[in-house]
PDB file of N, CA and C in Angstrom:
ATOM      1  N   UNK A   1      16.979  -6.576  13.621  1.00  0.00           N
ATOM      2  CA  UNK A   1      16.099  -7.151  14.611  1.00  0.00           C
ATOM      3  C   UNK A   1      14.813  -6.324  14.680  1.00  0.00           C
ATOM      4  N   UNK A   2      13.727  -6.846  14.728  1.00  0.00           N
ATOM      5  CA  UNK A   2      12.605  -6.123  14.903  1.00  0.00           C
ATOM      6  C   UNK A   2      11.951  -5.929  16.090  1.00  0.00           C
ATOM      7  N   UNK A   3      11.546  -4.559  16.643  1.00  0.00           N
ATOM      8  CA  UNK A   3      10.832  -4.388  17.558  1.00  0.00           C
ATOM      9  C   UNK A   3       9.722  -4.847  17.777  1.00  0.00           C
ATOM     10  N   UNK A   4       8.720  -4.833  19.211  1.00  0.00           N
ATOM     11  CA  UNK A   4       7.241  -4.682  19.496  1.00  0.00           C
ATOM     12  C   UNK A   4       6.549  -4.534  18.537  1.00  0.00           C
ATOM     13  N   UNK A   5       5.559  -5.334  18.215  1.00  0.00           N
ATOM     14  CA  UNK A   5       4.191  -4.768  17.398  1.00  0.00           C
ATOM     15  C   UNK A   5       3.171  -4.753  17.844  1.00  0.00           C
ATOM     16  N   UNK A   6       1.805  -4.419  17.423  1.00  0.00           N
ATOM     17  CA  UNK A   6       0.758  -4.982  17.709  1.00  0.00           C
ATOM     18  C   UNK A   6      -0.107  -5.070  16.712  1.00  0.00           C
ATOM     19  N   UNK A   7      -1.165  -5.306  16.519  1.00  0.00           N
ATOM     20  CA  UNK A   7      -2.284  -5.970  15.107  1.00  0.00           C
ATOM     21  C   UNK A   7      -3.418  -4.895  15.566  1.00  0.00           C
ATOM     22  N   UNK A   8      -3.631  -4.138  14.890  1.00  0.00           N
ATOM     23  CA  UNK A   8      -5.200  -3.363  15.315  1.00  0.00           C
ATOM     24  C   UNK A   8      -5.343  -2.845  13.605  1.00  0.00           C
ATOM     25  N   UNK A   9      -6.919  -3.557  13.626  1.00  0.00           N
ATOM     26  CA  UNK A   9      -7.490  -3.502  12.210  1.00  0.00           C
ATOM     27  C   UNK A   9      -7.007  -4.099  11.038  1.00  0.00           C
ATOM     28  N   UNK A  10      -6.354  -4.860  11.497  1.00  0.00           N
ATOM     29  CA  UNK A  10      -5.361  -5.981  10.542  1.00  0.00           C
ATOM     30  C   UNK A  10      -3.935  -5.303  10.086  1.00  0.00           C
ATOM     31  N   UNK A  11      -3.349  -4.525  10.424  1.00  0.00           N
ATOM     32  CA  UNK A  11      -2.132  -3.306  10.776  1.00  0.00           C
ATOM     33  C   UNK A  11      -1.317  -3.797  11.463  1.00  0.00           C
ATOM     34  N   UNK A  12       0.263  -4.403  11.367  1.00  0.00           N
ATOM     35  CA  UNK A  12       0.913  -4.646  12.494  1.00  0.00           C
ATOM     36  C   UNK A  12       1.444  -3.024  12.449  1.00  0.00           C
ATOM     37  N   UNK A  13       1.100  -2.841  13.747  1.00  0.00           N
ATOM     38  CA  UNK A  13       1.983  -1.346  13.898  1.00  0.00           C
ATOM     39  C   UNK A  13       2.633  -1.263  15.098  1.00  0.00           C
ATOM     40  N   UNK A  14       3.983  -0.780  14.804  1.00  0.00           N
ATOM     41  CA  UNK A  14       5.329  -0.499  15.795  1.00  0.00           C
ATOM     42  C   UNK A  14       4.460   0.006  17.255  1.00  0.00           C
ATOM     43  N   UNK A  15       5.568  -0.676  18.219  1.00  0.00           N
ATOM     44  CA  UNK A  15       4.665  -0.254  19.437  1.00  0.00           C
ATOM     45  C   UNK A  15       4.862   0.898  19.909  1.00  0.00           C
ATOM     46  N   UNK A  16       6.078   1.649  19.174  1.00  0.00           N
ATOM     47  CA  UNK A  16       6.113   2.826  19.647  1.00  0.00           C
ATOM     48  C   UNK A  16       5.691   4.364  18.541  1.00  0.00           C
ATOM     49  N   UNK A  17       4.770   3.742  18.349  1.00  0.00           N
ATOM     50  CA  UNK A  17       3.625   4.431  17.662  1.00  0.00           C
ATOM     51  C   UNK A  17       2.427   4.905  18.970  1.00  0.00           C
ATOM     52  N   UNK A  18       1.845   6.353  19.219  1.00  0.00           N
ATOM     53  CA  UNK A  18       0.830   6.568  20.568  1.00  0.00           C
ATOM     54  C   UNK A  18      -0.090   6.251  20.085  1.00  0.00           C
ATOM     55  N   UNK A  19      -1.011   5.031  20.852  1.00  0.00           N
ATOM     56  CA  UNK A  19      -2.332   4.504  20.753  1.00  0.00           C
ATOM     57  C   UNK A  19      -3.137   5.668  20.151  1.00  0.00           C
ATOM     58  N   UNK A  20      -2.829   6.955  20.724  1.00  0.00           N
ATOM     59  CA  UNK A  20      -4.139   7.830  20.265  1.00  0.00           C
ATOM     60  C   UNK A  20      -3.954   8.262  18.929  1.00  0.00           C
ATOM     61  N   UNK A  21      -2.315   8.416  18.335  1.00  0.00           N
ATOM     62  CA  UNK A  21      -2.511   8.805  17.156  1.00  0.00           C
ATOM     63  C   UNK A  21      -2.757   7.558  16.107  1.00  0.00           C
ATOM     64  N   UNK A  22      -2.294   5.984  16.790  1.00  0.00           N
ATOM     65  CA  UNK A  22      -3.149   4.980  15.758  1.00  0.00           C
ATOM     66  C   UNK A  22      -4.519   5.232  16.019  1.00  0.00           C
ATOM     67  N   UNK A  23      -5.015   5.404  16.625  1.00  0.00           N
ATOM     68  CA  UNK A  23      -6.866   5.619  17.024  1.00  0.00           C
ATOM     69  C   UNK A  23      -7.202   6.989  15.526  1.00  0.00           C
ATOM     70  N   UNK A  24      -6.603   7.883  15.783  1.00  0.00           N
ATOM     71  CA  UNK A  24      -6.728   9.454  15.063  1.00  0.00           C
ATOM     72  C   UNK A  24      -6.584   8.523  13.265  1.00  0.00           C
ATOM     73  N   UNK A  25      -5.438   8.220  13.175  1.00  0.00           N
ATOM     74  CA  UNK A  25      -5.392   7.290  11.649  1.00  0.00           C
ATOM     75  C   UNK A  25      -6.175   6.538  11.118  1.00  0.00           C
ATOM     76  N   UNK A  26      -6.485   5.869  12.256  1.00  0.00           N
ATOM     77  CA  UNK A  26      -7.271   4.326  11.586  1.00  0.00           C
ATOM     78  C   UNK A  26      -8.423   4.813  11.828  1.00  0.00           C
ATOM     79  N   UNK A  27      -9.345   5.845  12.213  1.00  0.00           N
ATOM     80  CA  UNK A  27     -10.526   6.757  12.086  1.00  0.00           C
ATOM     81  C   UNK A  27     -10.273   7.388  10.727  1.00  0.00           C
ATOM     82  N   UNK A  28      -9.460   8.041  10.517  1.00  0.00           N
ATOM     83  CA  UNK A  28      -9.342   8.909   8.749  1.00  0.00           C
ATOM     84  C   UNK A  28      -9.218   7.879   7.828  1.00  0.00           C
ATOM     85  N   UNK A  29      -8.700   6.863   8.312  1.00  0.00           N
ATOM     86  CA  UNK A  29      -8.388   6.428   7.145  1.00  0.00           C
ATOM     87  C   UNK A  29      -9.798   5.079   6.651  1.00  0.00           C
ATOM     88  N   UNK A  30     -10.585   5.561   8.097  1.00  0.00           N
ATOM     89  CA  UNK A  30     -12.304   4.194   7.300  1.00  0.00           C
ATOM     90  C   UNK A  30     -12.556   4.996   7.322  1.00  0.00           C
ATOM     91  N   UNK A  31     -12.680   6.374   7.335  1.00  0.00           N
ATOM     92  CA  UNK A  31     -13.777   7.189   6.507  1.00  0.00           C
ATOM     93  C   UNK A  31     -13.501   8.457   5.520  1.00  0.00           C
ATOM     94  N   UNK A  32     -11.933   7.669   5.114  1.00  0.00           N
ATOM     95  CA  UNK A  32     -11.330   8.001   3.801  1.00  0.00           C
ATOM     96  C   UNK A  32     -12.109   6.906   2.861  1.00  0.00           C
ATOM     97  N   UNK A  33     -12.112   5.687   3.230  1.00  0.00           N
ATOM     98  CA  UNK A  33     -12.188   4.458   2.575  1.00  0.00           C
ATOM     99  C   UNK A  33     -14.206   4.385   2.465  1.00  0.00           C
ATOM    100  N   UNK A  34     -14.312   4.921   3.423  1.00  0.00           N
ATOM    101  CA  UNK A  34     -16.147   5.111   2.946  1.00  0.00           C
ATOM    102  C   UNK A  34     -16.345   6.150   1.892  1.00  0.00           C
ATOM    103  N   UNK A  35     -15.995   7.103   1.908  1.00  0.00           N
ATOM    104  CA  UNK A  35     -15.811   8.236   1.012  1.00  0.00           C
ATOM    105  C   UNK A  35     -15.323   7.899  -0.516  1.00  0.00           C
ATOM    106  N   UNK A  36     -14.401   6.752  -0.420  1.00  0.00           N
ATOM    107  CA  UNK A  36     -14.216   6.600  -2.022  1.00  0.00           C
ATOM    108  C   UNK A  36     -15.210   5.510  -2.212  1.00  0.00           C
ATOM    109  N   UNK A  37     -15.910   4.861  -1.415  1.00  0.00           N
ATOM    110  CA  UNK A  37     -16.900   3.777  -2.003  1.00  0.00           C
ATOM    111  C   UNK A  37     -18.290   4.491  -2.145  1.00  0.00           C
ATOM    112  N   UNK A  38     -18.426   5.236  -1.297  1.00  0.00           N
ATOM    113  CA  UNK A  38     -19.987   6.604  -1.972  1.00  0.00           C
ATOM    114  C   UNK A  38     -19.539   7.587  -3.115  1.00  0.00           C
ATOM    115  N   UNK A  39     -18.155   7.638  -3.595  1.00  0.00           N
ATOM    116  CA  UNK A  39     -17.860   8.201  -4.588  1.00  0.00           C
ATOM    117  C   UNK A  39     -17.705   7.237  -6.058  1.00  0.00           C
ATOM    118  N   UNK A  40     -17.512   6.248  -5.934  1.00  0.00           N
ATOM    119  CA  UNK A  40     -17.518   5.491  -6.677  1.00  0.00           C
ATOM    120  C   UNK A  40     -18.535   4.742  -7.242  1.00  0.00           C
ATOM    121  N   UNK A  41     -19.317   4.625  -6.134  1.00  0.00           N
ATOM    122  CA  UNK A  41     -20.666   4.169  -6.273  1.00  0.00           C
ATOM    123  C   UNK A  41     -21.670   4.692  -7.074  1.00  0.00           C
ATOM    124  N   UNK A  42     -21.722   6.146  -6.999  1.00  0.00           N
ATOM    125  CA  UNK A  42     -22.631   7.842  -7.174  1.00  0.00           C
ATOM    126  C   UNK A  42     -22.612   7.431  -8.482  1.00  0.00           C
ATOM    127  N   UNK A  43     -23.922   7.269  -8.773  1.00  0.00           N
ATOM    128  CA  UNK A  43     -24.239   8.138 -10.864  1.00  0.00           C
ATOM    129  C   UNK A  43     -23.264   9.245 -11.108  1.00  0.00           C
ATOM    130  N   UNK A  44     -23.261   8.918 -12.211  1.00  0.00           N
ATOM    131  CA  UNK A  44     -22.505  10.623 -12.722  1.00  0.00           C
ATOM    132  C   UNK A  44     -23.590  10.843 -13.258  1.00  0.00           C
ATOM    133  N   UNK A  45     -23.297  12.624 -13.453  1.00  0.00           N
ATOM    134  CA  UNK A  45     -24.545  13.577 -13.671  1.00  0.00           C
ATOM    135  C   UNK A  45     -24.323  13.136 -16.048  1.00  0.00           C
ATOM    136  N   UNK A  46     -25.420  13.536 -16.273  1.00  0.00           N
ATOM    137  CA  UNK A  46     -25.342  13.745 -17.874  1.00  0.00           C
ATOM    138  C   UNK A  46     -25.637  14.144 -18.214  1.00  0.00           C
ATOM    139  N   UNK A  47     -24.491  15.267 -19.007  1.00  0.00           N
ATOM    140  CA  UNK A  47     -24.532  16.434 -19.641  1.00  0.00           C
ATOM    141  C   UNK A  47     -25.818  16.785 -21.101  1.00  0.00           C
ATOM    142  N   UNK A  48     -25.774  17.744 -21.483  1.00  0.00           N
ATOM    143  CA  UNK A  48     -27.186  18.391 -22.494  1.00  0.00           C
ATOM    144  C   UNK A  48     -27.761  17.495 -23.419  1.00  0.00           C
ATOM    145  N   UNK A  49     -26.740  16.451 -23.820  1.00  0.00           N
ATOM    146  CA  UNK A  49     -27.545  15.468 -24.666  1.00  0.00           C
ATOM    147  C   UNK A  49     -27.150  14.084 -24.546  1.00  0.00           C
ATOM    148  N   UNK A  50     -27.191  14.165 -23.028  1.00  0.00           N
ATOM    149  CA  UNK A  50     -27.819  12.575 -22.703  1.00  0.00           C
ATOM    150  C   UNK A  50     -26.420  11.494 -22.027  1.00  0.00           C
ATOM    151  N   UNK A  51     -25.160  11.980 -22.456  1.00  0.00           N
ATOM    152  CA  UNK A  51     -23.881  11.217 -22.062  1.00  0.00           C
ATOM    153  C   UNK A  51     -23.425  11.995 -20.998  1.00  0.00           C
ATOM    154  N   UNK A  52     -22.040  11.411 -20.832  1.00  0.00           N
ATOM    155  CA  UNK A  52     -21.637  11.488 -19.217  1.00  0.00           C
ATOM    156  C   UNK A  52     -21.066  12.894 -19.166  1.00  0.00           C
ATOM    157  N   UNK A  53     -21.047  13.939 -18.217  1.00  0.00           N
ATOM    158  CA  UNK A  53     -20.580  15.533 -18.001  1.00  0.00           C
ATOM    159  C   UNK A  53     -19.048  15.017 -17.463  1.00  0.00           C
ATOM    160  N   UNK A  54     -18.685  15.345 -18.927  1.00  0.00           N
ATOM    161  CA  UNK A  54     -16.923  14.637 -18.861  1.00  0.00           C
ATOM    162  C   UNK A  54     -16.137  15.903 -17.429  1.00  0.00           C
ATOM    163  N   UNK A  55     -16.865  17.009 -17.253  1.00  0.00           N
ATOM    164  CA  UNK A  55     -15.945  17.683 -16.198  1.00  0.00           C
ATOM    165  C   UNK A  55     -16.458  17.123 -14.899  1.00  0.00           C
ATOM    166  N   UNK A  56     -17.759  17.104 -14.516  1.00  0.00           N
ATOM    167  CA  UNK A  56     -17.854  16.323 -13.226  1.00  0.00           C
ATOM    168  C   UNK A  56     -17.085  15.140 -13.172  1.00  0.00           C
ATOM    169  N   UNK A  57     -16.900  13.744 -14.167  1.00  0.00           N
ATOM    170  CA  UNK A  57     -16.109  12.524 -13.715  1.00  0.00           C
ATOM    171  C   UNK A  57     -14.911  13.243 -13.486  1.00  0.00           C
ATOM    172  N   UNK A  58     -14.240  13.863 -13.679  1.00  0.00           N
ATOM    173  CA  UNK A  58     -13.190  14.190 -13.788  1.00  0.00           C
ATOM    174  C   UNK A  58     -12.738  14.674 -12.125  1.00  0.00           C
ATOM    175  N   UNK A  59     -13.495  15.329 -11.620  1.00  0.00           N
ATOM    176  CA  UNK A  59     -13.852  15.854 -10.395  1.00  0.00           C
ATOM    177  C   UNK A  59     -13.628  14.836  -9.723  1.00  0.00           C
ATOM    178  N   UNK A  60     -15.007  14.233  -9.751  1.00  0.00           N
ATOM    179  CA  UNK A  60     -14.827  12.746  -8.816  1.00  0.00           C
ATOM    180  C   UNK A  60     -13.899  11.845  -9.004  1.00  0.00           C
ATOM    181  N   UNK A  61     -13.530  11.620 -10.057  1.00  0.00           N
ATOM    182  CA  UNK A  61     -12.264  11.016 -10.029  1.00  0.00           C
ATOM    183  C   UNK A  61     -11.182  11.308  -9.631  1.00  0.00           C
ATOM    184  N   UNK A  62     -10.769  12.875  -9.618  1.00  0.00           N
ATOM    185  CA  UNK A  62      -9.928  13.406  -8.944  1.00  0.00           C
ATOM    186  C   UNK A  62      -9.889  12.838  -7.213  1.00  0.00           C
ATOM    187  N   UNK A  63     -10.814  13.259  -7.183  1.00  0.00           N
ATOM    188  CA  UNK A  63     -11.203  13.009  -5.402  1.00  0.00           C
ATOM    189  C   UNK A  63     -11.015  11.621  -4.624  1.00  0.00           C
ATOM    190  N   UNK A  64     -11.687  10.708  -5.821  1.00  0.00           N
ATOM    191  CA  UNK A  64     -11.033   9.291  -5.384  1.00  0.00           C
ATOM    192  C   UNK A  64      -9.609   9.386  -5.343  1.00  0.00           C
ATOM    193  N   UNK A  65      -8.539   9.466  -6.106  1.00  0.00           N
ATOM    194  CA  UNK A  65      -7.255   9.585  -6.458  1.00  0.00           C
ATOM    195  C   UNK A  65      -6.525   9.960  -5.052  1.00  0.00           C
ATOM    196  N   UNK A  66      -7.065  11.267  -5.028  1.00  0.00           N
ATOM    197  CA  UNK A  66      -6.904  12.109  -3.554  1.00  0.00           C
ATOM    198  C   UNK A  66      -6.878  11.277  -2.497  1.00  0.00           C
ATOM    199  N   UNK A  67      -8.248  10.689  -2.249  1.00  0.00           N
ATOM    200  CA  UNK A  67      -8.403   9.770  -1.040  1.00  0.00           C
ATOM    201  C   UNK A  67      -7.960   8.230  -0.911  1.00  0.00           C
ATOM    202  N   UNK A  68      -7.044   8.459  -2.586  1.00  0.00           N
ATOM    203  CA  UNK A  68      -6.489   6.927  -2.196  1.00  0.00           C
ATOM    204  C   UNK A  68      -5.052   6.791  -1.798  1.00  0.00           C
ATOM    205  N   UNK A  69      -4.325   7.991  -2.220  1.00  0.00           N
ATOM    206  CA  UNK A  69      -3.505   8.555  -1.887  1.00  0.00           C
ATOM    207  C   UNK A  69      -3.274   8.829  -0.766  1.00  0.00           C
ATOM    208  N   UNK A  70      -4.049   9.634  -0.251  1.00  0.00           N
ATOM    209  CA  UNK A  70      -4.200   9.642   1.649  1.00  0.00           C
ATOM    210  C   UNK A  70      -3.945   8.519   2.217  1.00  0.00           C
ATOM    211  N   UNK A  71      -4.767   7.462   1.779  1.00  0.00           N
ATOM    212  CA  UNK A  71      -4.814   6.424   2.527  1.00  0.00           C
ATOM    213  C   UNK A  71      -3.515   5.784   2.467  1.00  0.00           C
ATOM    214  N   UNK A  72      -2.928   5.845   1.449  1.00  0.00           N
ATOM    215  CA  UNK A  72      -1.653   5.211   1.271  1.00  0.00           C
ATOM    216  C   UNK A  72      -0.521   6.323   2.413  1.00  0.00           C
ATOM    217  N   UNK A  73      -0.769   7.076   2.446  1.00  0.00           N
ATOM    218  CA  UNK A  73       0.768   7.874   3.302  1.00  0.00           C
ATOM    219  C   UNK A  73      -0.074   7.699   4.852  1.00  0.00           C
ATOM    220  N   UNK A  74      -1.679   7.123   5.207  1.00  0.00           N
ATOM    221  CA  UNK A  74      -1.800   6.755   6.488  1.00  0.00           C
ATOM    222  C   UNK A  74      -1.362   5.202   6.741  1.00  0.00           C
ATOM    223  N   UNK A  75      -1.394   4.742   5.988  1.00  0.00           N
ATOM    224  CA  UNK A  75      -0.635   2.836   6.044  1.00  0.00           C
ATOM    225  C   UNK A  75       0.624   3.184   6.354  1.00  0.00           C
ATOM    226  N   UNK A  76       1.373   4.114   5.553  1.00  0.00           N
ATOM    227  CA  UNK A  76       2.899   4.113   5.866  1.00  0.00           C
ATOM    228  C   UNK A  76       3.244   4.403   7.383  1.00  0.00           C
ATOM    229  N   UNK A  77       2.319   5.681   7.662  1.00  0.00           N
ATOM    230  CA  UNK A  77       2.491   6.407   9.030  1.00  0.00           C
ATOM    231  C   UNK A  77       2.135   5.238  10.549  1.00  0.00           C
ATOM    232  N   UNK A  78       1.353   4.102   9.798  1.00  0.00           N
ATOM    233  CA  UNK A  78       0.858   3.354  10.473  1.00  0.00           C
ATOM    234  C   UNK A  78       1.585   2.227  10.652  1.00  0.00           C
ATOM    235  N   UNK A  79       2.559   2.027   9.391  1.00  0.00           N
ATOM    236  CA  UNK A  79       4.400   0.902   9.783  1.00  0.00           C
ATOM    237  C   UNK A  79       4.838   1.408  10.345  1.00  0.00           C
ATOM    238  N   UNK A  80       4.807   2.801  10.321  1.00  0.00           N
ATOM    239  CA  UNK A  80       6.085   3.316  11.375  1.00  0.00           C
ATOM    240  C   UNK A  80       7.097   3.817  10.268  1.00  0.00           C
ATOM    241  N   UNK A  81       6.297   4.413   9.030  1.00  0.00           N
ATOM    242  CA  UNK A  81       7.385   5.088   7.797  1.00  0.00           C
ATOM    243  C   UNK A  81       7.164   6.425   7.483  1.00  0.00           C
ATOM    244  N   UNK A  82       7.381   6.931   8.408  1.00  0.00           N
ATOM    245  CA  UNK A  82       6.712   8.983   8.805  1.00  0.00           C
ATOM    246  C   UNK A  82       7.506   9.521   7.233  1.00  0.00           C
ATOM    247  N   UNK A  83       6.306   9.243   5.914  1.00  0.00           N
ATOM    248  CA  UNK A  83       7.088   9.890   4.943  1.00  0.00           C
ATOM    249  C   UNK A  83       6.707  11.224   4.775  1.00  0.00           C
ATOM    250  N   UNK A  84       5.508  11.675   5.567  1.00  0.00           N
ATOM    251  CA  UNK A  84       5.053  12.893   5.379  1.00  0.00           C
ATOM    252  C   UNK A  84       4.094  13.056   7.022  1.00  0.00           C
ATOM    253  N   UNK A  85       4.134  14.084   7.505  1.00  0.00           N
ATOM    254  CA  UNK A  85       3.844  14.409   9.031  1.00  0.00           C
ATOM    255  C   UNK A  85       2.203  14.858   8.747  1.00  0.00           C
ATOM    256  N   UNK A  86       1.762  14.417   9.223  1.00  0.00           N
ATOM    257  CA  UNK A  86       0.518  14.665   8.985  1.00  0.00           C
ATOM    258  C   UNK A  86      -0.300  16.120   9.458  1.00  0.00           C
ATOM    259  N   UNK A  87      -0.306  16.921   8.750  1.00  0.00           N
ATOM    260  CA  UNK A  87      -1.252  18.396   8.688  1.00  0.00           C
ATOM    261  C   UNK A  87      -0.068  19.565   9.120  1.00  0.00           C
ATOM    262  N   UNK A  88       0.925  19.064   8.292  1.00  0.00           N
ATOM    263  CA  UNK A  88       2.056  20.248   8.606  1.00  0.00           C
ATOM    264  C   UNK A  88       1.814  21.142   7.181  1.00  0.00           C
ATOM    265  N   UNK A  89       1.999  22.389   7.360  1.00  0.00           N
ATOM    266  CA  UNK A  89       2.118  23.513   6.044  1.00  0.00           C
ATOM    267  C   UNK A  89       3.023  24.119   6.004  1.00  0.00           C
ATOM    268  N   UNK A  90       4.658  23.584   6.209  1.00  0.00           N
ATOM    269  CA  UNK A  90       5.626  23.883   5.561  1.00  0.00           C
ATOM    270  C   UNK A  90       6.227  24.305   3.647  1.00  0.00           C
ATOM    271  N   UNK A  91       7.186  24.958   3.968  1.00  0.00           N
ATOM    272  CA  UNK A  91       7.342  25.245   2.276  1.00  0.00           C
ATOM    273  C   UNK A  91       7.127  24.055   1.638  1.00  0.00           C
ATOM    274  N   UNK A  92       6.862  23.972   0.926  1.00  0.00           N
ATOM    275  CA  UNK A  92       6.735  22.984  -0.345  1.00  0.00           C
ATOM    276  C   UNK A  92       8.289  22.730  -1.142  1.00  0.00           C
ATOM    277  N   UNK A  93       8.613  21.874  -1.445  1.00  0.00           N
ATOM    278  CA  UNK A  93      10.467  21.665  -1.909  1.00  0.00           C
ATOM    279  C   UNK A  93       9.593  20.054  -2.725  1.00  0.00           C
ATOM    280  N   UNK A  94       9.132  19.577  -2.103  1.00  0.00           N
ATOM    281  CA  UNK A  94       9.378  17.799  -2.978  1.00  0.00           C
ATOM    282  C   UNK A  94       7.592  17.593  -3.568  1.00  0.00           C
ATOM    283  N   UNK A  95       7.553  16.696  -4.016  1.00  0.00           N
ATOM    284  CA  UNK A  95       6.190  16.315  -4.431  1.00  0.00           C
ATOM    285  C   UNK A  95       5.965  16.030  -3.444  1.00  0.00           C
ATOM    286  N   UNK A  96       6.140  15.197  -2.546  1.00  0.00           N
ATOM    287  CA  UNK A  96       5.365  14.588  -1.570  1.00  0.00           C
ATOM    288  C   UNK A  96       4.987  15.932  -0.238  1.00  0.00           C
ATOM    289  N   UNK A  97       5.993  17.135  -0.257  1.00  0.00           N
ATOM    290  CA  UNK A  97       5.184  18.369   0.889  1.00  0.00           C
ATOM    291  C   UNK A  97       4.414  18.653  -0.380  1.00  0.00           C
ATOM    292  N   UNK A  98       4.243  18.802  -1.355  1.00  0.00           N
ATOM    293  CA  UNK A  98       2.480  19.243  -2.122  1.00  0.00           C
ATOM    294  C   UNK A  98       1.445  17.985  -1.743  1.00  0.00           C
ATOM    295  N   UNK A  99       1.569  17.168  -1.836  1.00  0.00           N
ATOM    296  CA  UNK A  99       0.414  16.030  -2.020  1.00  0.00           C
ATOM    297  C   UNK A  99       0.156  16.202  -0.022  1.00  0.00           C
ATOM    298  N   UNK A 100       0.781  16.555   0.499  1.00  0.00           N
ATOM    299  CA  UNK A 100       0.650  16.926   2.087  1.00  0.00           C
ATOM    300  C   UNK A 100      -0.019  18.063   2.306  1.00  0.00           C
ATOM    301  N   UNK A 101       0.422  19.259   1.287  1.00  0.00           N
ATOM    302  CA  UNK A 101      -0.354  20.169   1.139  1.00  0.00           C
ATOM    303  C   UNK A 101      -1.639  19.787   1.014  1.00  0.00           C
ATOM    304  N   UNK A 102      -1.798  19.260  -0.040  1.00  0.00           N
ATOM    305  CA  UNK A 102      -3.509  19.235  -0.954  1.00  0.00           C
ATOM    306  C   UNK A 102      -4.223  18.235   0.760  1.00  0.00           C
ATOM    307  N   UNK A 103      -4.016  17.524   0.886  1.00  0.00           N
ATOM    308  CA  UNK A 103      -4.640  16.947   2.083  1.00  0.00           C
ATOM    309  C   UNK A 103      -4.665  17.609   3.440  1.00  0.00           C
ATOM    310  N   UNK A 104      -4.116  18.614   3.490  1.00  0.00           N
ATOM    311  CA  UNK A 104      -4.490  19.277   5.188  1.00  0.00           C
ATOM    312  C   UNK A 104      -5.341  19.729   5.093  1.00  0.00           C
ATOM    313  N   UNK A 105      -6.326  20.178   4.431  1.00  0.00           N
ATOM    314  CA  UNK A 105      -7.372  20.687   4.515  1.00  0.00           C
ATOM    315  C   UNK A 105      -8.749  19.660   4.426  1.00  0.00           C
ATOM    316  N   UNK A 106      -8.035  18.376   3.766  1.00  0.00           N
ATOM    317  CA  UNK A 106      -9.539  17.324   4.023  1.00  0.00           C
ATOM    318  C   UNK A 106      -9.593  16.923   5.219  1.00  0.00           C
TER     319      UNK A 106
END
């Protein structure tokens, strides 16, 4: 049987989710989502003779990856599927406390 929901930002999210931490999410997560469209958008720089500086894409591409990733474990947090707690720095044991790691600091 399914509980309460409500619709904010096109999100059905559990009602017993606190308004302020959907408010705190759905803030990171549009200006996670602006961040990969000014990253995506951006020229890449070109290297000494004229083609693309294969270590900067690499960078930025990294970073998109990063922030798409984020966004994906804030959708989950936002069903109501706490797969990773957001800005905890516990030991590291699974992939998913590293990829929690790498994001407490953005």
């Amino acid at each position: 049987m399914l509980g309460k929901a409500r619709v904010m930002d096109g999100f059905v999210i559990p009602d017993n989710i606190d308004s302020g931490e959907v408010e705190h999410i759905l803030y990171e997560f549009s200006e996670n989502d602006r961040h990969i469209l000014k990253l995506c958008n951006s020229s890449l720089k070109r290297g000494w003779f004229g083609g693309v500086d294969e270590d900067d894409q690499e960078l930025r591409q990294l970073d998109v990856l990063k922030l798409m990733a984020r966004n994906y474990l804030l959708i989950k947090d936002l069903h109501g599927h706490d797969i990773l707690p957001i800005g905890t720095k516990e030991k590291i044991e699974t992939i998913g406390d590293g990829i929690n790691e790498v994001f407490a600091d953005l």
